[in-house]
C-alpha atoms as a PDB file:
ATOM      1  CA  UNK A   1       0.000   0.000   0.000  1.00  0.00           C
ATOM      2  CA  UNK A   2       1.440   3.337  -1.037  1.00  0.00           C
ATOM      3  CA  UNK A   3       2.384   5.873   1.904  1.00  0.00           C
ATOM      4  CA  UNK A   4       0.971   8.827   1.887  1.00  0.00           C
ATOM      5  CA  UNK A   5       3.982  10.474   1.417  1.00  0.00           C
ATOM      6  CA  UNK A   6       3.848   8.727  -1.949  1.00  0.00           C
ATOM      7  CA  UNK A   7       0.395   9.845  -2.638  1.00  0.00           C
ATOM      8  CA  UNK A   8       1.005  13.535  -2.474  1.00  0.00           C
ATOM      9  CA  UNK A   9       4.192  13.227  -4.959  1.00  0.00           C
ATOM     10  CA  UNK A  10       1.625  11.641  -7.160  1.00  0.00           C
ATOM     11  CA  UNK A  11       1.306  13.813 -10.733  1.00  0.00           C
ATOM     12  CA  UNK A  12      -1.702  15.498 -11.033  1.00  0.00           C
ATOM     13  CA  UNK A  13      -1.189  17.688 -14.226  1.00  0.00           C
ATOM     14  CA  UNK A  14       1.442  18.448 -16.510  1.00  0.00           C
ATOM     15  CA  UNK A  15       1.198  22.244 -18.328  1.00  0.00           C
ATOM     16  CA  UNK A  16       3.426  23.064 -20.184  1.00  0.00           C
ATOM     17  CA  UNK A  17       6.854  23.877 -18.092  1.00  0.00           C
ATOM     18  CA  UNK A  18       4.477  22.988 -14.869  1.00  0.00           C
ATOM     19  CA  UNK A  19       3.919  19.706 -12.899  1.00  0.00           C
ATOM     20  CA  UNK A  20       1.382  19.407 -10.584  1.00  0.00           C
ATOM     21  CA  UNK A  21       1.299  16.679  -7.691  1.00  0.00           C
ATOM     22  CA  UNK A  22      -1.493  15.604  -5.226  1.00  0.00           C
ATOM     23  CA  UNK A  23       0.220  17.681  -2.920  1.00  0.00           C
ATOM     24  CA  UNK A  24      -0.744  20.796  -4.393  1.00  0.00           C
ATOM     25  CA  UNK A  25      -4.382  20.100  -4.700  1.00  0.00           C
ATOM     26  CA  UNK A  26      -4.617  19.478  -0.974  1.00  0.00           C
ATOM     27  CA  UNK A  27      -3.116  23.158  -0.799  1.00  0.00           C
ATOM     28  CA  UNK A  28      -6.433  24.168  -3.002  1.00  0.00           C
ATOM     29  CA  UNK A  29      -8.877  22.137  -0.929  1.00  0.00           C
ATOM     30  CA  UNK A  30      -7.861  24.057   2.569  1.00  0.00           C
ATOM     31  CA  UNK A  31      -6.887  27.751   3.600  1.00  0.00           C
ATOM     32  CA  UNK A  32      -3.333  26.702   2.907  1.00  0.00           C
ATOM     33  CA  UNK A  33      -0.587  29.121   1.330  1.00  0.00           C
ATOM     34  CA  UNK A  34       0.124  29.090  -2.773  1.00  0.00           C
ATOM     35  CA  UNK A  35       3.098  27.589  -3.658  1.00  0.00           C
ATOM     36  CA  UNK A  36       5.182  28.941  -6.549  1.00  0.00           C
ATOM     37  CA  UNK A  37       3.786  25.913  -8.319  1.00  0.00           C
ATOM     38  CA  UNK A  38       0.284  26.950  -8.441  1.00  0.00           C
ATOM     39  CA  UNK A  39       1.063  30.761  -9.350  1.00  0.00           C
ATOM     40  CA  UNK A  40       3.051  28.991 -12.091  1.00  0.00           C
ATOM     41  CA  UNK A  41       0.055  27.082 -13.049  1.00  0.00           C
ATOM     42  CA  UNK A  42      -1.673  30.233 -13.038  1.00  0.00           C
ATOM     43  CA  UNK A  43       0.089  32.361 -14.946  1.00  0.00           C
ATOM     44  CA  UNK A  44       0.401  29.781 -18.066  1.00  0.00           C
ATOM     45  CA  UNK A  45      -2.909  29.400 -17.622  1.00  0.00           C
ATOM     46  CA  UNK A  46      -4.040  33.378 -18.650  1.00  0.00           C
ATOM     47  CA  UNK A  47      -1.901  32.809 -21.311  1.00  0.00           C
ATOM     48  CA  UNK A  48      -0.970  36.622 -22.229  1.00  0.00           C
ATOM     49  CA  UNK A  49      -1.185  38.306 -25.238  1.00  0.00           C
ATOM     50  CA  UNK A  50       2.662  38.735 -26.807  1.00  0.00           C
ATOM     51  CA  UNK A  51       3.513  42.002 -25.248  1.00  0.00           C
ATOM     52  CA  UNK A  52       2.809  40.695 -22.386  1.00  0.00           C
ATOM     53  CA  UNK A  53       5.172  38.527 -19.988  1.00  0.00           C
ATOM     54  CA  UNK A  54       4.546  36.863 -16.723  1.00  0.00           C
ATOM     55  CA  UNK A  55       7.618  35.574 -15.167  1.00  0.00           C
ATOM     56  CA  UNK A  56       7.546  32.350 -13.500  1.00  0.00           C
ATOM     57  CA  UNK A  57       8.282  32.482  -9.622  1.00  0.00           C
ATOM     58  CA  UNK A  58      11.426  30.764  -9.766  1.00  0.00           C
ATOM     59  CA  UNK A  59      12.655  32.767 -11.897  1.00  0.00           C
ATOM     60  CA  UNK A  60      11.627  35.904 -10.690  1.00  0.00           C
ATOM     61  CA  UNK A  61      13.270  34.689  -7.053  1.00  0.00           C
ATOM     62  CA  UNK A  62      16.734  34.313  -9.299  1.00  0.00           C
ATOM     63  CA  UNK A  63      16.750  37.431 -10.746  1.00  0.00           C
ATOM     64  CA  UNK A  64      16.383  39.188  -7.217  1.00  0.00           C
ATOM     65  CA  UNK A  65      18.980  36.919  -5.357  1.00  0.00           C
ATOM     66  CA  UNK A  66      21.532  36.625  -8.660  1.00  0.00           C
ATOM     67  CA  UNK A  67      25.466  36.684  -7.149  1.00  0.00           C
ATOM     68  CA  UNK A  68      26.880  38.175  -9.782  1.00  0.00           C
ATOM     69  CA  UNK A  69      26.056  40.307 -12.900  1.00  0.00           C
ATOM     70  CA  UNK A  70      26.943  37.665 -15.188  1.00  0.00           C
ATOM     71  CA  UNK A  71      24.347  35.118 -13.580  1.00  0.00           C
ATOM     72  CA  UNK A  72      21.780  37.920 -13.777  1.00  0.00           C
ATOM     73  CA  UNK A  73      22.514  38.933 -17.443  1.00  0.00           C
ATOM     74  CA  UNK A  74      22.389  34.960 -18.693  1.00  0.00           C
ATOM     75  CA  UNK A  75      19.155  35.056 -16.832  1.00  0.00           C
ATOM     76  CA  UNK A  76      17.233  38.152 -17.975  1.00  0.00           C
ATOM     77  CA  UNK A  77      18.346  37.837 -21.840  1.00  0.00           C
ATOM     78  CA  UNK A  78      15.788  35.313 -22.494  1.00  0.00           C
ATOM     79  CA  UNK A  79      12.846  37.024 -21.533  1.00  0.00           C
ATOM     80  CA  UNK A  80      13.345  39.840 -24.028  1.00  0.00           C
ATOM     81  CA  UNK A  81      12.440  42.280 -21.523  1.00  0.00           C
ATOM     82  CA  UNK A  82      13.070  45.412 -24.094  1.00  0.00           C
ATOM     83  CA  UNK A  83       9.953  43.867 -26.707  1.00  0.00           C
ATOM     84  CA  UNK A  84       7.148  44.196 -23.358  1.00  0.00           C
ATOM     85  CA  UNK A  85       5.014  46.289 -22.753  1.00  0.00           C
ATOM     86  CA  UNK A  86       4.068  45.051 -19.636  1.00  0.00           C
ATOM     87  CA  UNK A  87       5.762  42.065 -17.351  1.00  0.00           C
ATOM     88  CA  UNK A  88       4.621  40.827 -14.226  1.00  0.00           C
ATOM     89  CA  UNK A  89       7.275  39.218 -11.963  1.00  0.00           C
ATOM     90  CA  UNK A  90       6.279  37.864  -8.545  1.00  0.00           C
ATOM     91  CA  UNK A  91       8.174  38.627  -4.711  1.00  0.00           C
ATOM     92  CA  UNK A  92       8.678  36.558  -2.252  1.00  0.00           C
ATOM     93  CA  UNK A  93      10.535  36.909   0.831  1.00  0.00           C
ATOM     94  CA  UNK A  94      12.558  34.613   0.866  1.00  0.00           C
ATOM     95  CA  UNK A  95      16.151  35.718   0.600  1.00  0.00           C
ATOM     96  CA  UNK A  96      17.839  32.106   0.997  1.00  0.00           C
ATOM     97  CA  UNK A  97      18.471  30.935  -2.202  1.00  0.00           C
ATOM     98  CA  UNK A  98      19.223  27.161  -0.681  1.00  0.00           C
ATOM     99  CA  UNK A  99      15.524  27.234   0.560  1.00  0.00           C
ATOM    100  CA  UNK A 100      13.669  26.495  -2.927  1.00  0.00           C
ATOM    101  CA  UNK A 101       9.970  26.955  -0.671  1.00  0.00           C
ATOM    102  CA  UNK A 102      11.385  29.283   2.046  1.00  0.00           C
ATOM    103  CA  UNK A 103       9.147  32.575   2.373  1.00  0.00           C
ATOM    104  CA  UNK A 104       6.079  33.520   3.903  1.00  0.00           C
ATOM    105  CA  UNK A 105       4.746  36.272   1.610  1.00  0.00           C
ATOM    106  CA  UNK A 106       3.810  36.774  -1.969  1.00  0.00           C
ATOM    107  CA  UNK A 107       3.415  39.844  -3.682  1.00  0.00           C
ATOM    108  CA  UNK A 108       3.371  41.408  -7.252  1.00  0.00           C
ATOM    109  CA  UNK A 109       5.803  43.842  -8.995  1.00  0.00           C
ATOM    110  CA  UNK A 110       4.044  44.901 -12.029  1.00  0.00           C
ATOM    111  CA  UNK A 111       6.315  47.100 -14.914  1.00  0.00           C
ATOM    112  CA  UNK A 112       4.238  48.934 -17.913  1.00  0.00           C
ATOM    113  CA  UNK A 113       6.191  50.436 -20.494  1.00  0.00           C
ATOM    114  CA  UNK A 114       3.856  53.034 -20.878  1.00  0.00           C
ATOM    115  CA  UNK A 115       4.405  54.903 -17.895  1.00  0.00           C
ATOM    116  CA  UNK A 116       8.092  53.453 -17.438  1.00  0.00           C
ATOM    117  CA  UNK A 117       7.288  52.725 -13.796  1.00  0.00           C
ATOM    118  CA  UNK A 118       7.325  49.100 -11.646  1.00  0.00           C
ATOM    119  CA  UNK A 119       3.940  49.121  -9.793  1.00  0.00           C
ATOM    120  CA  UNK A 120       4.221  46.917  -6.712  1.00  0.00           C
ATOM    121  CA  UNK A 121       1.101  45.533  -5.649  1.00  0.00           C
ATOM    122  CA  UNK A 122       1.289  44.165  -1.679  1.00  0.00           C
ATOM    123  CA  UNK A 123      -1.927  42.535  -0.231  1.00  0.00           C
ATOM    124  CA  UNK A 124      -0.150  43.266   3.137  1.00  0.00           C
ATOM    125  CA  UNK A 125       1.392  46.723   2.916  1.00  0.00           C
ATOM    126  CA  UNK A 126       4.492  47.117   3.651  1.00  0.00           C
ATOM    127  CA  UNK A 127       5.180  43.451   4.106  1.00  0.00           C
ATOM    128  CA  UNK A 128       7.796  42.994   1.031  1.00  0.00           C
ATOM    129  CA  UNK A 129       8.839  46.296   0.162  1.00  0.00           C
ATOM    130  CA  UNK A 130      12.323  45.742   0.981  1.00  0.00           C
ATOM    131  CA  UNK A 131      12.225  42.567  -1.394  1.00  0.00           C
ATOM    132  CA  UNK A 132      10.482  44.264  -3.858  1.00  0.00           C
ATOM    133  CA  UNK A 133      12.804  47.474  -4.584  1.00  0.00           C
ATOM    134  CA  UNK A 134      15.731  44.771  -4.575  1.00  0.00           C
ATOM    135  CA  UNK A 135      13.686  42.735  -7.598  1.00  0.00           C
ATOM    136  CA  UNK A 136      13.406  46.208  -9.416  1.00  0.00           C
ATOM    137  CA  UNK A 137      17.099  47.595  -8.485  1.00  0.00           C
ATOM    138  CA  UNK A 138      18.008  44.064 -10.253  1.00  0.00           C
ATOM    139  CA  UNK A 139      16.082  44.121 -13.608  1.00  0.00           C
ATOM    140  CA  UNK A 140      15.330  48.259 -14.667  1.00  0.00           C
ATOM    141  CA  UNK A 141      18.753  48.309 -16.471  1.00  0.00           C
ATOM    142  CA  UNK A 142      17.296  45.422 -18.761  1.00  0.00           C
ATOM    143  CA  UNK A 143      13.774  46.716 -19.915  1.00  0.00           C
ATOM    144  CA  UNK A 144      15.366  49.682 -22.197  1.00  0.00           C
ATOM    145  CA  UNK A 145      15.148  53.016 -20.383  1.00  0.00           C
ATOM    146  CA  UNK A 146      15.712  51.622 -16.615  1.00  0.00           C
ATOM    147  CA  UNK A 147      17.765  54.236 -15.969  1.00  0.00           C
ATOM    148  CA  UNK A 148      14.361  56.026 -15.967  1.00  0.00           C
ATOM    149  CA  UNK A 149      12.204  54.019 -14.407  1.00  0.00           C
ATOM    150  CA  UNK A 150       9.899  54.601 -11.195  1.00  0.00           C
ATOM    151  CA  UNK A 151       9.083  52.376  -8.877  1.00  0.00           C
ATOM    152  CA  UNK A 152       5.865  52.734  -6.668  1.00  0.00           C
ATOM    153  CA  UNK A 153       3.486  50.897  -4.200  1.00  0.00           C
ATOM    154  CA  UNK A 154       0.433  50.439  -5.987  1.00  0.00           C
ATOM    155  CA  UNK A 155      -3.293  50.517  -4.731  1.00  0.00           C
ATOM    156  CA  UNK A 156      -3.663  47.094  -3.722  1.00  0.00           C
ATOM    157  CA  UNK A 157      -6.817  45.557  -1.609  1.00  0.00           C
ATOM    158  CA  UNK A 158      -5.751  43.825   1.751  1.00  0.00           C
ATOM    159  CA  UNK A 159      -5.938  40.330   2.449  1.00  0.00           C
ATOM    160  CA  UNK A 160      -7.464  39.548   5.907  1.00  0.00           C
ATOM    161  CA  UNK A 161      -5.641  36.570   6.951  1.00  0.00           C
ATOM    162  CA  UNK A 162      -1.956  35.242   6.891  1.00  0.00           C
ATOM    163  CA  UNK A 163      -2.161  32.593   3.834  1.00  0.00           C
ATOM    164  CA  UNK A 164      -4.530  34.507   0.598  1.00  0.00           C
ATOM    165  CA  UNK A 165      -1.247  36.336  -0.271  1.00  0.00           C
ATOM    166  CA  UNK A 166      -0.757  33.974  -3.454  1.00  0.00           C
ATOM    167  CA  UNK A 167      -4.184  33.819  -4.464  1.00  0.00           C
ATOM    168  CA  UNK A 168      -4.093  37.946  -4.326  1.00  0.00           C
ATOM    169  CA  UNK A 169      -1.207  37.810  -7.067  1.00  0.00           C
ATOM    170  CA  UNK A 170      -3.066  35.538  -9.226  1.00  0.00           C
ATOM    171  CA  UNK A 171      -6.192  37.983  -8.845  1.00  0.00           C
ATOM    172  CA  UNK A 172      -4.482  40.821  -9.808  1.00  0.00           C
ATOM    173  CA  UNK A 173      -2.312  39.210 -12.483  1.00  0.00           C
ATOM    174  CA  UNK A 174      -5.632  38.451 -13.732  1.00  0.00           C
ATOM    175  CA  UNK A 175      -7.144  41.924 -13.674  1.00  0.00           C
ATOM    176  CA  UNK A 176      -3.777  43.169 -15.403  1.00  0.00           C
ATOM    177  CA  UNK A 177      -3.761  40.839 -18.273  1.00  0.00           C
ATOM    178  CA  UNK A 178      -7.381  41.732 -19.002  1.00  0.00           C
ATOM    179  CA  UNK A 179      -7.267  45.549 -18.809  1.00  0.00           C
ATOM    180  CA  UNK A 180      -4.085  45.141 -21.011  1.00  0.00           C
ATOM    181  CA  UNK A 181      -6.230  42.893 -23.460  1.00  0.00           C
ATOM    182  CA  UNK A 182      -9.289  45.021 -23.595  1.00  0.00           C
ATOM    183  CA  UNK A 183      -6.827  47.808 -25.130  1.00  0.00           C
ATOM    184  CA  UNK A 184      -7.447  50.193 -21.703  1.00  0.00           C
ATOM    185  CA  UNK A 185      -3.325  50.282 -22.224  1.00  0.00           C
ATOM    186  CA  UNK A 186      -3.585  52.549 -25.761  1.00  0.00           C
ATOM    187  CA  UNK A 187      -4.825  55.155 -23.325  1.00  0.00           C
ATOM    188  CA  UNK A 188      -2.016  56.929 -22.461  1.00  0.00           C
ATOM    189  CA  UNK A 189      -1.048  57.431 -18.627  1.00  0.00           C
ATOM    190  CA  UNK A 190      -3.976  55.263 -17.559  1.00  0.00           C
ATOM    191  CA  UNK A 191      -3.664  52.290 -14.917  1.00  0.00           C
ATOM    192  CA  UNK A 192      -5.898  49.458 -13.964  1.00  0.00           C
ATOM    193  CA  UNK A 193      -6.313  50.417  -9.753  1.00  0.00           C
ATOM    194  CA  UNK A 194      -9.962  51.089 -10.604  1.00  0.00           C
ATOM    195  CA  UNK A 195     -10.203  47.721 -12.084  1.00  0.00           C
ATOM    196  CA  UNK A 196      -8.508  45.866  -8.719  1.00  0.00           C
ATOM    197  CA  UNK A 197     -10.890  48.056  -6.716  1.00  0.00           C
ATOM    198  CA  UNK A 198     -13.910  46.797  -8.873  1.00  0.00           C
ATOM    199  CA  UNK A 199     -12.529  43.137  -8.992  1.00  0.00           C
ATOM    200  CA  UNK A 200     -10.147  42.420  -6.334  1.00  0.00           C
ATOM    201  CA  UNK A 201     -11.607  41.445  -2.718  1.00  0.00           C
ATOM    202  CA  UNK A 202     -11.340  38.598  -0.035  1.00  0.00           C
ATOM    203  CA  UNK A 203     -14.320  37.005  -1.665  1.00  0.00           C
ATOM    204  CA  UNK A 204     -13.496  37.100  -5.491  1.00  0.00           C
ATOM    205  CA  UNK A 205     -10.203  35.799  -3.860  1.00  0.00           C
ATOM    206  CA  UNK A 206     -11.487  32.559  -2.037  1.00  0.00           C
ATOM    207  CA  UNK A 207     -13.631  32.277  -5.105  1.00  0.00           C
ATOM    208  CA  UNK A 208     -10.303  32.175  -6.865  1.00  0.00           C
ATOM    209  CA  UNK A 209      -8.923  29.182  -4.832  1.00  0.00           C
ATOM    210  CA  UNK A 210     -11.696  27.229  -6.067  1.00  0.00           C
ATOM    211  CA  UNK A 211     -11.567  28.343  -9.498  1.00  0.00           C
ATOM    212  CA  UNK A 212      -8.091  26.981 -10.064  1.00  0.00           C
ATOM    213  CA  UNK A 213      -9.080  23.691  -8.257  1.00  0.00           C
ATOM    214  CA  UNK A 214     -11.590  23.163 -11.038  1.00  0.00           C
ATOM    215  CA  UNK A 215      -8.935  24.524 -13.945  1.00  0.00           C
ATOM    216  CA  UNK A 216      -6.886  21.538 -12.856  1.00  0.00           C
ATOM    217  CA  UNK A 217      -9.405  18.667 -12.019  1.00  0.00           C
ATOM    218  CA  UNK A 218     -10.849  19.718 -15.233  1.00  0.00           C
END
């Protein structure tokens, strides 16, 4: 009889770059925290128009804890960072780079060409500000005119318990991806806050956790 151990390493899904094991479902089925699994799952899943990037977690956690500009430049050259017009890169706070699920909090760091600014969006304000400005100190001499670039804490609605965080980036990265697609982006100097203050609360949110259950049973 297989442990249960065994069990939760069972595969679930495979999309695209992403597995999925058992053990990530039973994350979905209680008030458990995302893993960077899930957001992954997540963010393949919206499937962005070109112009558009949303970097996988593990990747955005290299690019903020890279040793050495080398490291960092072989890692940002493939995601073409100069042809978007908007990327979304999660933050985590997890600064030890041996601890592949270390961290506690998720948030989003959001750059749109249009305005040449990094938005960072922080259901728990204040929480990963420190990580976040390191993520953007990293990466703003790679998207063209970093030497430019703004960052700023974006209007972001609050979670109300410690473990929504993840589900809260996959909300907003959501709202972002459709404002961009419904062309609100041509209009120039225009944001989508009044979109994550129409669409973004702690029930569309633990709707969401249920929503992605279904995406992958389904």
């Amino acid at each position: 009889m297989p442990s249960s151990r065994s069990r939760a390493d069972d595969k679930i899904l495979s999309y695209g770059d992403v597995v999925l094991r058992r053990s990530d479902l039973d994350i979905l089925h209680g008030p458990y925290y995302i893993n960077d699994r899930l957001i992954e799952f997540y963010f393949a899943h919206l499937s962005p128009p070109h112009p558009v990037l949303l970097v996988p977690p593990s990747i955005s956690f290299w690019l903020s804890n890279c040793p050495d500009p080398v490291s960092l430049s072989e890692a940002v050259t493939p995601l073409e960072l100069p042809r978007r017009d908007l990327v979304l890169f999660t933050v985590n706070n997890n600064s030890d780079v041996t601890a592949a699920d270390g961290g506690t909090h998720w948030s989003l760091l959001v750059y749109y060409r249009a305005t040449n600014e990094f938005v960072h969006h922080d259901s728990s304000e204040g929480m990963n500000q420190w990580h976040a400005e390191t993520l953007f100190e990293a990466v703003r001499g790679f998207v063209g005119d970093g030497d430019e670039a703004r960052y700023v804490e974006g209007f972001t609605p609050q979670q109300n318990n410690g473990y929504d965080c993840g589900l809260y980036v996959m909300a907003i990265a959501r709202v972002v991806c459709d404002w961009f697609r419904e062309g609100e982006a041509n209009n120039e100097g225009e944001r989508w806050f009044s979109a994550l203050e129409e669409e973004v609360d702690a029930a569309a949110v633990a709707e969401l956790r249920g929503e992605v259950l279904r995406l992958i049973l389904g």
